[in-house]
Protein backbone atom coordinates (compact mmCIF):
# COMPACT_ATOMS: atom_id res chain seq x y z
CA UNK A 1 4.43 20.81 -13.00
CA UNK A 2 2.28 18.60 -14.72
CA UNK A 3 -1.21 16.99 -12.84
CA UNK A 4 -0.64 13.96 -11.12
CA UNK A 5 -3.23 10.88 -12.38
CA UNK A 6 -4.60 7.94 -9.92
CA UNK A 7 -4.96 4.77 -11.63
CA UNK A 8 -6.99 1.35 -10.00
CA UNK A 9 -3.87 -0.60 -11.45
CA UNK A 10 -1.39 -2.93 -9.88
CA UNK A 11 2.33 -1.41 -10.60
CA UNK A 12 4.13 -3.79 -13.65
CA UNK A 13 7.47 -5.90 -11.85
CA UNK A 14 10.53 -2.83 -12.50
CA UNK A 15 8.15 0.28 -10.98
CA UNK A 16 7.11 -2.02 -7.80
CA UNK A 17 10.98 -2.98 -7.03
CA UNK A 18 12.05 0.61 -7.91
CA UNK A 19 9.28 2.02 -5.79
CA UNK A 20 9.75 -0.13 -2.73
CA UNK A 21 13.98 0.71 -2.77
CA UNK A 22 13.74 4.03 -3.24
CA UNK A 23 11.20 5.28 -1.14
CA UNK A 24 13.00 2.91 2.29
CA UNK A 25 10.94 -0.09 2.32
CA UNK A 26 12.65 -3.12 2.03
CA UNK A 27 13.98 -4.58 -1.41
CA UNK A 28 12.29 -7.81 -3.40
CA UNK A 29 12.98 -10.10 -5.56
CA UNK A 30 11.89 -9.73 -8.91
CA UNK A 31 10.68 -13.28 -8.29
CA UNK A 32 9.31 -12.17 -5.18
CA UNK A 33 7.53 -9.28 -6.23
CA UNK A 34 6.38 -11.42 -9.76
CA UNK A 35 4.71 -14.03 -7.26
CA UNK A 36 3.40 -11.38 -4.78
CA UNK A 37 1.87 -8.85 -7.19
CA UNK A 38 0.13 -11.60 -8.93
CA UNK A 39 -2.08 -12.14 -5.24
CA UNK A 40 -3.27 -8.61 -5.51
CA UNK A 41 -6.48 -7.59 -4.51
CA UNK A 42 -6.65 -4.14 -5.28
CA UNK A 43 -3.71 -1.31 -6.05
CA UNK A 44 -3.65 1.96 -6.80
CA UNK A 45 -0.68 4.27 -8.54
CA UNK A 46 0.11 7.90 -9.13
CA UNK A 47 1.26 8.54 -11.96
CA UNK A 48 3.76 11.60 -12.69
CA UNK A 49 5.00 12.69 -15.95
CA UNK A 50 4.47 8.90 -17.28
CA UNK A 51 6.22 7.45 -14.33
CA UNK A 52 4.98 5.42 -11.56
CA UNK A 53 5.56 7.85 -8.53
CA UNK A 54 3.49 6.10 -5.76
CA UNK A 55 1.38 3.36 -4.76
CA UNK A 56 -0.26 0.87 -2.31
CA UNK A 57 -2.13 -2.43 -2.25
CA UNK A 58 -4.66 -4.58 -0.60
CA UNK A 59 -3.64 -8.43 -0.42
CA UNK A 60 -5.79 -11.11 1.31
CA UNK A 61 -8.54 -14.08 1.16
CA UNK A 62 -11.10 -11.27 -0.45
CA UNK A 63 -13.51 -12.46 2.60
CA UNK A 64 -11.95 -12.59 5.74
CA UNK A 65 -8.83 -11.01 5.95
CA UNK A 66 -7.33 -7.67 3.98
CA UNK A 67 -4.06 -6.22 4.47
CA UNK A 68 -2.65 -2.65 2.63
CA UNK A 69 0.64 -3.22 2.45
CA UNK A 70 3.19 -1.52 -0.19
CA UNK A 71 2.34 1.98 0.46
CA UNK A 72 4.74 4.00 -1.25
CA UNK A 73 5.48 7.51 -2.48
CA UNK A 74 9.50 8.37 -3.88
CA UNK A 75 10.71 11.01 -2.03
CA UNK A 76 10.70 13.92 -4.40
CA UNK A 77 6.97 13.63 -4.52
CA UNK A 78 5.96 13.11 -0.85
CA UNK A 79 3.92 16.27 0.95
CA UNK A 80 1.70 16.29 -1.75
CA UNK A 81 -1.29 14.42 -0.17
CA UNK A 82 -0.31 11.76 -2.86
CA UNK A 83 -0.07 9.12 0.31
CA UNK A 84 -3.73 10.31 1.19
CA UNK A 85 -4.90 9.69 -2.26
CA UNK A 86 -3.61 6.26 -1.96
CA UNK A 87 -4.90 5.87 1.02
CA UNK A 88 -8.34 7.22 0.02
CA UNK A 89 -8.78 4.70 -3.13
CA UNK A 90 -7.69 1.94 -0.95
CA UNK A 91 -10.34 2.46 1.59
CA UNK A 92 -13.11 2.99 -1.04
CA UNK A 93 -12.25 -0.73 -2.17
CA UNK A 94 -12.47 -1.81 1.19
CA UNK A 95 -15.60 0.08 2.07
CA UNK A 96 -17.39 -1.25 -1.46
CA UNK A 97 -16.11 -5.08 -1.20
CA UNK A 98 -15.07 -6.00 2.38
CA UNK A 99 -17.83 -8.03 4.09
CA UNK A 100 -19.16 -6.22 7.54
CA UNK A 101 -16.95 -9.21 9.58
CA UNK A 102 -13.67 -8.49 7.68
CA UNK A 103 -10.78 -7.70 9.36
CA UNK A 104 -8.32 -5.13 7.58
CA UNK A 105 -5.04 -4.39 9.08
CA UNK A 106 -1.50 -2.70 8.30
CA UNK A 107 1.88 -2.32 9.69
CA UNK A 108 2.87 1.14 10.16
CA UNK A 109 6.04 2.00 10.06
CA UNK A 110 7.04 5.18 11.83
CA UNK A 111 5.55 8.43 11.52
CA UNK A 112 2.95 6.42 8.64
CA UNK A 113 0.42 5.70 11.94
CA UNK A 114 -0.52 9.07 11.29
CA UNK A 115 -1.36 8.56 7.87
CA UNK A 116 -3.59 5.74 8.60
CA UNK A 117 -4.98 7.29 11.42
CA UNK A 118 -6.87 9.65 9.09
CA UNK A 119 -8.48 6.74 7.62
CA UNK A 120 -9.82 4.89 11.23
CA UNK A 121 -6.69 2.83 11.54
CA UNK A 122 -5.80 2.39 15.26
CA UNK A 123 -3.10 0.49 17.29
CA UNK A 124 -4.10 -2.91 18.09
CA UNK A 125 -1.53 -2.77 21.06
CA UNK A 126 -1.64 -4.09 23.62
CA UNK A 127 -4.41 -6.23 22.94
CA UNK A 128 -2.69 -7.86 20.03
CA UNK A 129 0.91 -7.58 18.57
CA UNK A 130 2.11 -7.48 15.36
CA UNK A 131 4.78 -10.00 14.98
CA UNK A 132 6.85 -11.22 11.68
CA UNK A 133 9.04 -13.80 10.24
CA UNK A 134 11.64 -12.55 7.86
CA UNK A 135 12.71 -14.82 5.33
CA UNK A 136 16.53 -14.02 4.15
């Protein structure tokens, strides 16, 4: 099995929309995802044999506001601590370049809270709720 490489790198169009279907998160666009990627922050991949096997990225104002959203590993590759890895280089962007007043959040989905957990991510309930509007 060959090593798997982190790059600081947002994911090109096809391995974002594969990525995102085949690991269960919802489909895009390829408009969608050309528009959204473009707003990126920061990202990190794993890389596997050449091929985009994971990834995540920060989106926001760059001031105020951060969100990681897109956390992703495919299937055949997850409970490798890849997710962690992710994880790790998205918080070390966040440590180095979030202001002290910033306010990062995530939806977890699932068993992912314990993921994020790890990293000092805790519910917001029930103080505050996540809500959504989903655009069909």
């Amino acid at each position: 099995m060959s090593e798997y490489q982190l790059l600081q790198r947002t994911p090109d169009i096809e391995a974002y929309r594969r990525l995102r279907a085949e690991s269960g998160l919802s489909p895009k666009t390829e408009e969608a995802a050309r528009r959204g990627l473009a707003g990126t922050l920061f990202a990190a991949q794993i890389v596997h044999d050449g091929q985009t096997v994971g990834m995540g990225r920060v989106i926001g104002d760059g001031g105020c506001f951060y969100q990681v959203v897109d956390i992703a590993v495919l299937p055949a590759h997850q409970g490798r601590g890849l997710g962690k890895r992710i994880m790790a280089a998205i918080c070390g962007y966040i440590d180095r370049e979030a202001p002290a007043s910033a306010y990062v959040s995530l939806i977890a989905d699932g068993d992912a809270r314990h993921l994020y957990a790890q990293f000092g991510f805790e519910p917001t309930a029930p103080r505050s709720e996540g809500m959504a509007l989903f655009k069909r």
